[in-house]
Protein backbone atom coordinates (compact mmCIF):
# COMPACT_ATOMS: atom_id res chain seq x y z
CA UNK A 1 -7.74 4.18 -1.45
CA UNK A 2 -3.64 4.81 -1.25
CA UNK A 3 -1.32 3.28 -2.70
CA UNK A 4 2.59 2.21 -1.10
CA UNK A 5 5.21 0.50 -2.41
CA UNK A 6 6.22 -3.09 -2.70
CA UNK A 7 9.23 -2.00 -0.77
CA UNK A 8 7.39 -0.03 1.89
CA UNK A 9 10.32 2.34 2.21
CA UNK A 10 8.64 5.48 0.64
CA UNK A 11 5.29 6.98 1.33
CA UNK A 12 1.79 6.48 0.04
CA UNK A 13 0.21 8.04 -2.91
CA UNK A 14 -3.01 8.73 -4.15
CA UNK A 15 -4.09 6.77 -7.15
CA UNK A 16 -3.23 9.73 -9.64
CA UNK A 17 0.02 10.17 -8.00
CA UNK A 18 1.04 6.47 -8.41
CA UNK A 19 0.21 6.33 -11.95
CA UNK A 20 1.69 9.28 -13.12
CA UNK A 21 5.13 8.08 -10.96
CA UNK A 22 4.91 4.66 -12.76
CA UNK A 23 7.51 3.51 -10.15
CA UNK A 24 7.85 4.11 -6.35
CA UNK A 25 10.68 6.01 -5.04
CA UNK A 26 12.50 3.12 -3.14
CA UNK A 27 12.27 1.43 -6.62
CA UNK A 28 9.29 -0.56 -5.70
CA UNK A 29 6.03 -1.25 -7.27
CA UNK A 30 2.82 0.40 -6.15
CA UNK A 31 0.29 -1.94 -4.61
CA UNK A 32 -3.05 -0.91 -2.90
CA UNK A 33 -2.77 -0.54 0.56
CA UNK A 34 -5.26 -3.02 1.27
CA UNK A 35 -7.53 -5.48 -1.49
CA UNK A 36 -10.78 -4.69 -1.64
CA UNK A 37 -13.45 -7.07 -1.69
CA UNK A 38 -15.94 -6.54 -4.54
CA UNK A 39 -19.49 -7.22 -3.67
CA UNK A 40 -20.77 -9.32 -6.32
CA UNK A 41 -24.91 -8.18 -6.11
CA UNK A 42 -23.67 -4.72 -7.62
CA UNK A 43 -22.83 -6.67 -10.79
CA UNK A 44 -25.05 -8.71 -13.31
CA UNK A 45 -24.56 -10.57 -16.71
CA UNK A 46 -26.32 -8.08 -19.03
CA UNK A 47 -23.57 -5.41 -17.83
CA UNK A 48 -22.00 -4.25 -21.00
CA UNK A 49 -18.28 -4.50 -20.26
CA UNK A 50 -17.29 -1.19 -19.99
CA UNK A 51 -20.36 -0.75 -17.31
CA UNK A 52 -18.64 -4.21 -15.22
CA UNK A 53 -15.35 -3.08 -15.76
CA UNK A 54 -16.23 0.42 -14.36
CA UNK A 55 -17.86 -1.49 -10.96
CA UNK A 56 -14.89 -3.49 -10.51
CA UNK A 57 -12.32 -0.74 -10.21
CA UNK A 58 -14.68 1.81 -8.12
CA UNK A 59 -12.63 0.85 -5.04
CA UNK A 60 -9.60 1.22 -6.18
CA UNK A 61 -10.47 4.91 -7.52
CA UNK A 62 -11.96 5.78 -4.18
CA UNK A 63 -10.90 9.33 -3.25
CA UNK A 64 -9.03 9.79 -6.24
CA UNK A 65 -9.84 12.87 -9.08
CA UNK A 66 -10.19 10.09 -11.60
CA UNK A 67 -12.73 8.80 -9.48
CA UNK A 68 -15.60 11.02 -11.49
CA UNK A 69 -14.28 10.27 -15.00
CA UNK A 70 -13.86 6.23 -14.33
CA UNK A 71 -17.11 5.47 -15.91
CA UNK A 72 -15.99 7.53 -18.91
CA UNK A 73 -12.87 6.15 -18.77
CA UNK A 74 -14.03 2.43 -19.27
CA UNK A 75 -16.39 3.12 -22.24
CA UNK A 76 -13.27 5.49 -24.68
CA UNK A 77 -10.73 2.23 -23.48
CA UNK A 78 -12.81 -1.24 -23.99
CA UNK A 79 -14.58 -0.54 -27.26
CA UNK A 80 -14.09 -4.20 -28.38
CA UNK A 81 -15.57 -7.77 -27.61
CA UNK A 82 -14.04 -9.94 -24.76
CA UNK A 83 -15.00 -13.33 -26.19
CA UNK A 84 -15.32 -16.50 -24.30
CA UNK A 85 -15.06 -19.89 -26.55
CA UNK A 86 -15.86 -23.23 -26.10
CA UNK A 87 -14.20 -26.01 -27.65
CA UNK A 88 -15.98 -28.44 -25.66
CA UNK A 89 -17.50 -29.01 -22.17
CA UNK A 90 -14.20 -28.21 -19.69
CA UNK A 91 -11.88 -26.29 -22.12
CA UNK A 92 -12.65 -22.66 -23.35
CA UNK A 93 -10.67 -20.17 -24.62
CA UNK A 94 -10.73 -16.35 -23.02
CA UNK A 95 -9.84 -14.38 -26.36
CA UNK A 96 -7.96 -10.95 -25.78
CA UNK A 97 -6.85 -9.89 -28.34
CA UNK A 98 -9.99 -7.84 -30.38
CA UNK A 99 -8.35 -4.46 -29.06
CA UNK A 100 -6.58 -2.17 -32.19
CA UNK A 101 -3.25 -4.06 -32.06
CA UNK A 102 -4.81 -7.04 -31.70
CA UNK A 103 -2.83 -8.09 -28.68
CA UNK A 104 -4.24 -7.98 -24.90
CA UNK A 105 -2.08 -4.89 -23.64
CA UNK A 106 -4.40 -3.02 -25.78
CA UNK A 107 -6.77 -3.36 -22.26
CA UNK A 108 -3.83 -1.73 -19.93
CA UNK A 109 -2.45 0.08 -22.64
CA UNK A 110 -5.51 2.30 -23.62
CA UNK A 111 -7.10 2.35 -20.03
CA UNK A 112 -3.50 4.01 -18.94
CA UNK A 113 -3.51 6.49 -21.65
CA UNK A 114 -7.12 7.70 -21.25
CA UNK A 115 -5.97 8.24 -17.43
CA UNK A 116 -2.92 10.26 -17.30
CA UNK A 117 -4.43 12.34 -20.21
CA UNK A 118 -7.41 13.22 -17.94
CA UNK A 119 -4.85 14.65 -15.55
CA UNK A 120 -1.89 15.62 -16.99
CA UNK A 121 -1.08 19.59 -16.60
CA UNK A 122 1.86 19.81 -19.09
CA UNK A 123 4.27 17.71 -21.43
CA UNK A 124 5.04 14.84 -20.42
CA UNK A 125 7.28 11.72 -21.82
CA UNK A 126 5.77 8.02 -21.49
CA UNK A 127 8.80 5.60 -21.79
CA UNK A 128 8.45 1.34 -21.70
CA UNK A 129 10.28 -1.38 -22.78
CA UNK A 130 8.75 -4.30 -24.72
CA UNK A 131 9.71 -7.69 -26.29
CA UNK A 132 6.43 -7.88 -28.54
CA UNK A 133 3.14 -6.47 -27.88
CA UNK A 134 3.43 -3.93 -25.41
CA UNK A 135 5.33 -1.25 -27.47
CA UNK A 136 2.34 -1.59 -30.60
CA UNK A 137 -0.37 -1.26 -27.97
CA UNK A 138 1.53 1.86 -26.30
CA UNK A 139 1.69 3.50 -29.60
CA UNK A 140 -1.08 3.20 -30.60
CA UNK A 141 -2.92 4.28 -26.72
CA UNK A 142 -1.04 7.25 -26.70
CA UNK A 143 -0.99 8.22 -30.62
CA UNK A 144 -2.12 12.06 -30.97
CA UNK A 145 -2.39 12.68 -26.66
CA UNK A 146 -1.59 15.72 -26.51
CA UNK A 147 0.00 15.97 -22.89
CA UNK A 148 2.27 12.63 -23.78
CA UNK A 149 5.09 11.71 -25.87
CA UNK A 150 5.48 7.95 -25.84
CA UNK A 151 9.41 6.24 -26.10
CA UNK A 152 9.33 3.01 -26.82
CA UNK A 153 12.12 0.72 -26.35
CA UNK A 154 12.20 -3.02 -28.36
CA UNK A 155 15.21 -5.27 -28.28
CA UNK A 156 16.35 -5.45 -32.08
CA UNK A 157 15.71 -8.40 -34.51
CA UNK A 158 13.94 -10.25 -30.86
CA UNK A 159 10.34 -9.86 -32.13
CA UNK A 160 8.58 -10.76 -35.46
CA UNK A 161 8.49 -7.93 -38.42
CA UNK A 162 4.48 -7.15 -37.85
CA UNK A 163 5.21 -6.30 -34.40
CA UNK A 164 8.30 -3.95 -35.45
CA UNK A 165 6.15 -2.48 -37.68
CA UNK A 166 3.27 -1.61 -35.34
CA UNK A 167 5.47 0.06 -33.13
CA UNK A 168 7.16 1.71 -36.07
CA UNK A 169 4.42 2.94 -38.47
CA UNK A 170 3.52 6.18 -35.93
CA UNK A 171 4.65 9.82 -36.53
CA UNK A 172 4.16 12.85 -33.99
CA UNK A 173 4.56 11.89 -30.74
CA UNK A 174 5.60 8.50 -31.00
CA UNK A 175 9.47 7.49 -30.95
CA UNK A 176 10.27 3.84 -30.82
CA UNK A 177 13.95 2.49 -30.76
CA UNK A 178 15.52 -0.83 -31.89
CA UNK A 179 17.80 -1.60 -28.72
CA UNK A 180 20.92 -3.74 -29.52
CA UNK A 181 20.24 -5.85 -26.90
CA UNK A 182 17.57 -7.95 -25.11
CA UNK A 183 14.68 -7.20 -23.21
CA UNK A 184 15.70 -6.83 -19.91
CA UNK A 185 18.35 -4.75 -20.98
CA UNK A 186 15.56 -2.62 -22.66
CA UNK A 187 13.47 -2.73 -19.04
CA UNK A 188 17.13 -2.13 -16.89
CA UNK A 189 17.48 1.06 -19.69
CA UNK A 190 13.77 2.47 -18.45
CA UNK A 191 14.40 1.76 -14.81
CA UNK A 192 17.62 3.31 -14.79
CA UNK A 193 15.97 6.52 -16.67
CA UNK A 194 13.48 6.84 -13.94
CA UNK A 195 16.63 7.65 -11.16
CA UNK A 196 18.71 9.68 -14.22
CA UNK A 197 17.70 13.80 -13.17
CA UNK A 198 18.42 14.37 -16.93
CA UNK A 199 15.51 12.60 -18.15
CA UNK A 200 13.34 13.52 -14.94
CA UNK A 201 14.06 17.38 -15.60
CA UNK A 202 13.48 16.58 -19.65
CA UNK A 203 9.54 16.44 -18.83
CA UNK A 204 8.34 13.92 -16.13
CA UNK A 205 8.65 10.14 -17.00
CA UNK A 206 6.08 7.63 -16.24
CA UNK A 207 6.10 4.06 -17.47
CA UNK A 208 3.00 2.00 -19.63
CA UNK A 209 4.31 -1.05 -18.62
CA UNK A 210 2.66 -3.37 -16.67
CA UNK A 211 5.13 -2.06 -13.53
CA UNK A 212 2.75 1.05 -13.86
CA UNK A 213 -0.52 0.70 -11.61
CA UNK A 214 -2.43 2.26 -13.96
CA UNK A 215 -2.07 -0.85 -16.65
CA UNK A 216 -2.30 -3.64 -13.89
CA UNK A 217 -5.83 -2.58 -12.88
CA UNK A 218 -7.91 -2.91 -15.89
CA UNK A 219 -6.55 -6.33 -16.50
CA UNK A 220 -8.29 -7.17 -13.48
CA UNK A 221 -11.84 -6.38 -15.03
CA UNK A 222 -11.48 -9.09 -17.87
CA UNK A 223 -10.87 -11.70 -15.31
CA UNK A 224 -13.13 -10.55 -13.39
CA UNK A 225 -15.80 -10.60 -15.82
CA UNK A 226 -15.38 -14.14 -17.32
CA UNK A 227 -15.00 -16.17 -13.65
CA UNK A 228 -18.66 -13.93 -12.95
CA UNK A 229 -20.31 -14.90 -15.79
CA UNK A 230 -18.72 -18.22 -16.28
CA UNK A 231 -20.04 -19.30 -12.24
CA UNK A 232 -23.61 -17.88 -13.49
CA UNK A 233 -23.80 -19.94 -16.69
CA UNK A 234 -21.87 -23.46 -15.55
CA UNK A 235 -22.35 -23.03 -11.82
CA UNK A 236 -18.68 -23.56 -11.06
CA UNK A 237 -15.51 -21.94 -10.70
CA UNK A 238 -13.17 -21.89 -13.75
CA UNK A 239 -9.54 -22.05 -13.79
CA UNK A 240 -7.27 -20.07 -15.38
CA UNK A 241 -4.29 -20.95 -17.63
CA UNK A 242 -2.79 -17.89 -18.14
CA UNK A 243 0.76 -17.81 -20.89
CA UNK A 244 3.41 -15.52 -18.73
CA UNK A 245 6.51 -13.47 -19.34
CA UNK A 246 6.63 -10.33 -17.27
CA UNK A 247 3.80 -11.33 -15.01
CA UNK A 248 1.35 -8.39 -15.28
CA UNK A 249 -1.21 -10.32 -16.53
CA UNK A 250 -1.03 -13.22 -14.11
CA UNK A 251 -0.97 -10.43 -11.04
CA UNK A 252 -4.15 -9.32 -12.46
CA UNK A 253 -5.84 -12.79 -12.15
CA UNK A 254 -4.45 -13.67 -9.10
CA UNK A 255 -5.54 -9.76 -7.70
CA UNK A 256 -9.52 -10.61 -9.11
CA UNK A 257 -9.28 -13.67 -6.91
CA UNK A 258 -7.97 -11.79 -4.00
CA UNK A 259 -11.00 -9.87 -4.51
CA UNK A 260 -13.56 -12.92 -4.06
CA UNK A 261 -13.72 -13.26 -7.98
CA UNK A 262 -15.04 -17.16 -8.84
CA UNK A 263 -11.77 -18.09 -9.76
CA UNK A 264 -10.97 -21.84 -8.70
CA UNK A 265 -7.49 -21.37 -9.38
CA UNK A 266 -4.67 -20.43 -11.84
CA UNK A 267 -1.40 -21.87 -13.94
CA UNK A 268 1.20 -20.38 -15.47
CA UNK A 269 2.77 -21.49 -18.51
CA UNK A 270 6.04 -19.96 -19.80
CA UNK A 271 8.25 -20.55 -22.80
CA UNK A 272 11.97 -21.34 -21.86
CA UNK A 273 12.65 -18.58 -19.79
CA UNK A 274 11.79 -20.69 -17.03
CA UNK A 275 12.47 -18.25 -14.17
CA UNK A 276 9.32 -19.00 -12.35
CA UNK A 277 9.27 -22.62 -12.66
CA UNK A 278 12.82 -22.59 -10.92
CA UNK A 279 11.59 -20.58 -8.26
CA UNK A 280 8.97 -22.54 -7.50
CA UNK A 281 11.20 -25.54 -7.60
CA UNK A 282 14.28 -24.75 -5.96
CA UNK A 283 13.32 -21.95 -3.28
CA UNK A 284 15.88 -19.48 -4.59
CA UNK A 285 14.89 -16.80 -7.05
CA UNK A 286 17.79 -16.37 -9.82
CA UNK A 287 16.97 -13.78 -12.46
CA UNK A 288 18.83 -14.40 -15.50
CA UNK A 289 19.45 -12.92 -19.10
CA UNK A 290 16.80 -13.56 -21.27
CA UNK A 291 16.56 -16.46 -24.31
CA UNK A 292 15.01 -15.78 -27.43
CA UNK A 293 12.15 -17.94 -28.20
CA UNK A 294 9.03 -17.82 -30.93
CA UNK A 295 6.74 -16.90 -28.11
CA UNK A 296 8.75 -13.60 -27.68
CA UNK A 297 6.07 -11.48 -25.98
CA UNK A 298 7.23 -14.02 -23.22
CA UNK A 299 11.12 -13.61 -23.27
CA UNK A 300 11.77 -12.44 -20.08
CA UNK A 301 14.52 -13.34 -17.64
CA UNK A 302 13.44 -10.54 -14.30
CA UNK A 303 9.92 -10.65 -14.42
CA UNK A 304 8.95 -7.27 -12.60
CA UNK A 305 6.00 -8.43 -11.24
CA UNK A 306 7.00 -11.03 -9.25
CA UNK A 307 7.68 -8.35 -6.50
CA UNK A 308 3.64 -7.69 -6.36
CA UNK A 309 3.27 -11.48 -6.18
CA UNK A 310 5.83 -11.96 -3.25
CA UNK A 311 3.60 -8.69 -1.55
CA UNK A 312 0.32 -10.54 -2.24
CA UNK A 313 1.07 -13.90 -0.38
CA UNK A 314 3.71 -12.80 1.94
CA UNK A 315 5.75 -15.68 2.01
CA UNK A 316 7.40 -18.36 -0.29
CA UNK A 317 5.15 -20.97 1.54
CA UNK A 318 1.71 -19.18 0.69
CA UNK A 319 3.63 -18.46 -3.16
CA UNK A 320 4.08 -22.00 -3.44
CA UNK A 321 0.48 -23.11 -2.21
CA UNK A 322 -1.14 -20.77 -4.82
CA UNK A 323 1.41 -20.23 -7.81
CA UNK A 324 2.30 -23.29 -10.31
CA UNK A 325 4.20 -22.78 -13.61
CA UNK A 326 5.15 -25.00 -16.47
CA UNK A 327 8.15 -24.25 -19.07
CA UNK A 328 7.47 -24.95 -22.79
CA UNK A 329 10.06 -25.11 -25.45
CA UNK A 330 10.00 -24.00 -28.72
CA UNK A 331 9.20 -27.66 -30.27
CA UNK A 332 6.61 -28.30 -27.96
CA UNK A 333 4.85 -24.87 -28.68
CA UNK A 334 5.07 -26.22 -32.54
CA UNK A 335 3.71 -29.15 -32.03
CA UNK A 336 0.73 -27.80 -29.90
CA UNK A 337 0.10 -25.40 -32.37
CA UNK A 338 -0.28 -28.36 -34.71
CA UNK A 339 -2.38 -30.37 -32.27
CA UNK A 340 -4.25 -27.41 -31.35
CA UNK A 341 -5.54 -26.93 -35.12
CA UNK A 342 -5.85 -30.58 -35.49
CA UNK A 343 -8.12 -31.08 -32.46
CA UNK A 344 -10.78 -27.67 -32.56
CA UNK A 345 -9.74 -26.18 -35.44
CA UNK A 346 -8.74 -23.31 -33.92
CA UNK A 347 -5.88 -21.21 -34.54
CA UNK A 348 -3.64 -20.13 -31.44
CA UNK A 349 -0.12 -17.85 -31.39
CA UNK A 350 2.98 -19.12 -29.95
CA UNK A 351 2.25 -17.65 -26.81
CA UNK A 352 -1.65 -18.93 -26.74
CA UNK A 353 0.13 -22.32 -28.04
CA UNK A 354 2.29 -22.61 -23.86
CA UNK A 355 -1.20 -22.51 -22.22
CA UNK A 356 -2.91 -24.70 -24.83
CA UNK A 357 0.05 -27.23 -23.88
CA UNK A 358 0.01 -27.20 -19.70
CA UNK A 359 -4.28 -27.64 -20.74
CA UNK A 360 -3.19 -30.97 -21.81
CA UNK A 361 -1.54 -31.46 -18.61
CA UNK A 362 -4.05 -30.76 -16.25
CA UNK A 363 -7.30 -32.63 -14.70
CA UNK A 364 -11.07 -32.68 -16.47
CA UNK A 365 -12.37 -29.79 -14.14
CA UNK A 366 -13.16 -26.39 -16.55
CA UNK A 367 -10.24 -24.16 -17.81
CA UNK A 368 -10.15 -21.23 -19.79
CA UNK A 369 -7.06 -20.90 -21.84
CA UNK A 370 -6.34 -17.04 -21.80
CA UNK A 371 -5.32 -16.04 -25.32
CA UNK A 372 -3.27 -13.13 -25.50
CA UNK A 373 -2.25 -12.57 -29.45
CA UNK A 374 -3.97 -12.72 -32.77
CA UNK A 375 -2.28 -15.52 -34.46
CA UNK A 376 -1.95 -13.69 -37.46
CA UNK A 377 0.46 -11.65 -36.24
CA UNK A 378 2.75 -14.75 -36.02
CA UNK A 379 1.00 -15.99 -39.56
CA UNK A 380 5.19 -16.80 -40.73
CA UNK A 381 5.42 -19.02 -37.86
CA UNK A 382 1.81 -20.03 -37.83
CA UNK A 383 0.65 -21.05 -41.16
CA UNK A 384 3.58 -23.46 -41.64
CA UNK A 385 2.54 -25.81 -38.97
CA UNK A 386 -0.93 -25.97 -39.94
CA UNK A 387 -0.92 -25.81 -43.44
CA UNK A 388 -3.39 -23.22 -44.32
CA UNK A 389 -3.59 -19.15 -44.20
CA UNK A 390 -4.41 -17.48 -40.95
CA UNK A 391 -7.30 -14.75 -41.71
CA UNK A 392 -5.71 -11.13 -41.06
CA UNK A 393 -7.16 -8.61 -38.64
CA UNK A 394 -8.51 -5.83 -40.45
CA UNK A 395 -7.06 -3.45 -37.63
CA UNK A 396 -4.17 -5.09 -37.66
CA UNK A 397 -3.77 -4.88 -41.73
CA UNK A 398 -4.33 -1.39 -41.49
CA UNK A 399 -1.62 -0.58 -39.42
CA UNK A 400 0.41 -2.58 -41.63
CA UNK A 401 -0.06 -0.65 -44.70
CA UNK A 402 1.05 1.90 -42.88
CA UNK A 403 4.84 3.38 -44.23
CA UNK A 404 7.45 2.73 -41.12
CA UNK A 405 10.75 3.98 -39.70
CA UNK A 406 13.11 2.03 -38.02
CA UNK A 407 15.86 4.09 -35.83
CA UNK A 408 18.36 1.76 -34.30
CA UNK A 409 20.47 2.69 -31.23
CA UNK A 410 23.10 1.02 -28.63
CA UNK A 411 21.69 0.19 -25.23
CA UNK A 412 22.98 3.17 -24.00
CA UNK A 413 20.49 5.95 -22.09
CA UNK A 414 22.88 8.85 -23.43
CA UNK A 415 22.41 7.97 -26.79
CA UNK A 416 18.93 7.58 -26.66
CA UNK A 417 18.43 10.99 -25.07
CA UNK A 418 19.99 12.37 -28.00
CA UNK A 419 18.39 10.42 -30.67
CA UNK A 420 15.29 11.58 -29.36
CA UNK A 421 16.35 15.07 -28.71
CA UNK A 422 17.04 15.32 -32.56
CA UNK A 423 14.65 13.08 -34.26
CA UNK A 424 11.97 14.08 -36.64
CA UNK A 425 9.84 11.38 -37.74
């Protein structure tokens, strides 16, 4: 299996080669060259994950020298549940969020890092921008790797205080900088980094966020996993409501049903950055600067992964046939939260809270509500609407007892080079 770009103005790559690049030459995304189809009788439901996960991705490691260690690979990255809940007969909720930061990316995240230490040769620096969950996960994927120093890029007082201080509580060879300035400023700063010779002759940059290959692909394997065993237990296909900012996560789902996964079919639900919504509505794709919101992981305004969409169904007209998306504002994710509570008793984050809410708007067939946070890493926000105390992660509290450093710097490459150049933490 090779890999090209989104762009198809530079050449293919091997697997290795695309993750360690992050991003293709013409400034594309890597894609594989063709979707495989996964034959489903190589797979069964008393597959411990790791052992599923490992099946699904043995295409797309075909030919590669990470092809030997993939099995390995899967059982050091998904040492935690993936639990499916019901909360009755057609709505269930896909919970990701058992990883060590107790967010989702801790799936791409750790899965990236176990790769590119497999085959990294010398020093190398690991840089990615984040408006939540993504920088905490990073750190905490590529704490103590000793080929990798990670750089990790937040947009100041834009995401709650526990997620600051999971990205913040590291030492070694983790560095992570409070950006005045939003998000996409924070992703234009790592994009722009990856053409600068300065940083490229400074040790080899590659990128953990979900732009890099390497953290798209094992998303696939949790979707994977729930439509197969969901079809074997209920005898139908689920869909998928899936809360989305940068669009990783969604281009994993929509990549497992490429694949002939038992997905019936999938919904997007985004906070006010309503990007995708407008695109869908109006034909005309207008990136935009980004608006805060309390489901921050979401606050994106140029979701990168669009381009692999657009290179999945070719056209706007096959887009529009498969993609839908709903925006959610900030009251609305409130009162769902409320609602939520009210109706199961269960507990979901702000950004669990957007897919809870297009649920509500969709027919009586099954859906699995894909929750991507621990809520009680939004307890401030959380435990006001409900009226009672969100439980704390024990991985998550330990991580917060942890002493922090906050460095805070313009959005400004030079600057950053320097910082880093002369930081001790």
């Amino acid at each position: 299996m090779h890999y090209i770009s989104t762009r198809k103005k530079s050449g293919s790559k091997t697997l290795s080669e695309a993750i360690q690049a992050g991003l293709a030459t013409d400034g594309g995304l890597f894609v594989p060259e063709k979707m495989p189809m996964m034959d489903q009788s190589q797979l069964s439901l008393d597959m411990p994950y790791p052992e599923f996960a490992g099946q699904v991705l043995r295409q797309f490691f075909a030919g590669d020298r990470l092809e030997t260690s993939l099995t390995q690979l899967c059982e050091r990255a998904f040492a935690f549940p993936v639990p499916l809940k019901a909360l009755n007969n057609n709505t269930f909720v896909l919970e990701l969020f058992h990883g060590p930061t107790s967010s989702f990316k801790d799936f791409g995240a750790r899965f990236l890092a176990e790769c590119l230490n497999e085959i990294a040769e010398d020093k190398k620096t690991i840089m990615v921008a984040t408006s939540g969950d993504t920088g905490s996960a990073v750190a905490s994927a590529f704490y103590q790797k000793p080929h990798y120093r990670a750089v990790i890029l937040y947009p100041e007082g834009q995401i709650s205080e526990k997620q600051e201080h999971q990205m913040t509580c590291w030492d070694e060879n983790i560095f992570a900088f409070a950006v005045k300035g939003n998000f996409d400023q924070c992703q234009q700063l790592v994009k722009s980094a990856f053409s600068d010779a300065a940083w490229q002759a400074a040790g080899g940059l590659s990128s953990a966020n979900s732009i890099n290959i390497g953290r798209l692909l094992p998303q696939i394997t949790y979707y994977a996993y729930t439509s197969f065993h969901f079809y074997r237990q209920h005898g139908c296909e689920p869909g998928l409501i899936i809360p989305s900012g940068n669009l990783g996560n969604a281009t994993a789902a929509y990549w497992a049903k490429a694949m002939g996964f038992p997905i019936r079919e999938i919904v997007l639900a985004t906070n006010a950055n309503r990007v995708v919504p407008d695109y869908l509505e109006t034909h005309h794709y207008h990136p935009r600067p980004s608006i805060a919101t309390i489901a921050n992981a979401m606050d994106v305004g140029n979701p990168s992964n669009l381009e692999r969409l657009n290179d999945l169904f070719g056209s706007f007209e096959e887009f529009q046939k498969n993609v839908s998306a709903l925006s959610v504002s900030d009251d609305l994710i409130r009162k769902t939260i409320a609602e939520v509570y009210q109706r199961y008793h269960y507990i979901s984050c702000p950004h669990t809270a957007t897919a809870f809410y297009m649920r509500d708007q969709l027919d009586e067939q099954p859906w699995v509500v894909v929750s991507t946070a621990d809520p009680c890493k939004f307890d401030d926000l959380v435990e006001p609407i409900i009226k009672t105390k969100v439980p704390m992660a024990p991985q998550l509290q330990a991580l917060l007892d942890k002493p922090n450093h906050i460095m805070k710097v313009k959005a400004d490459l030079i600057e950053i080079k320097n910082l880093l150049d002369n930081c001790s933490i």
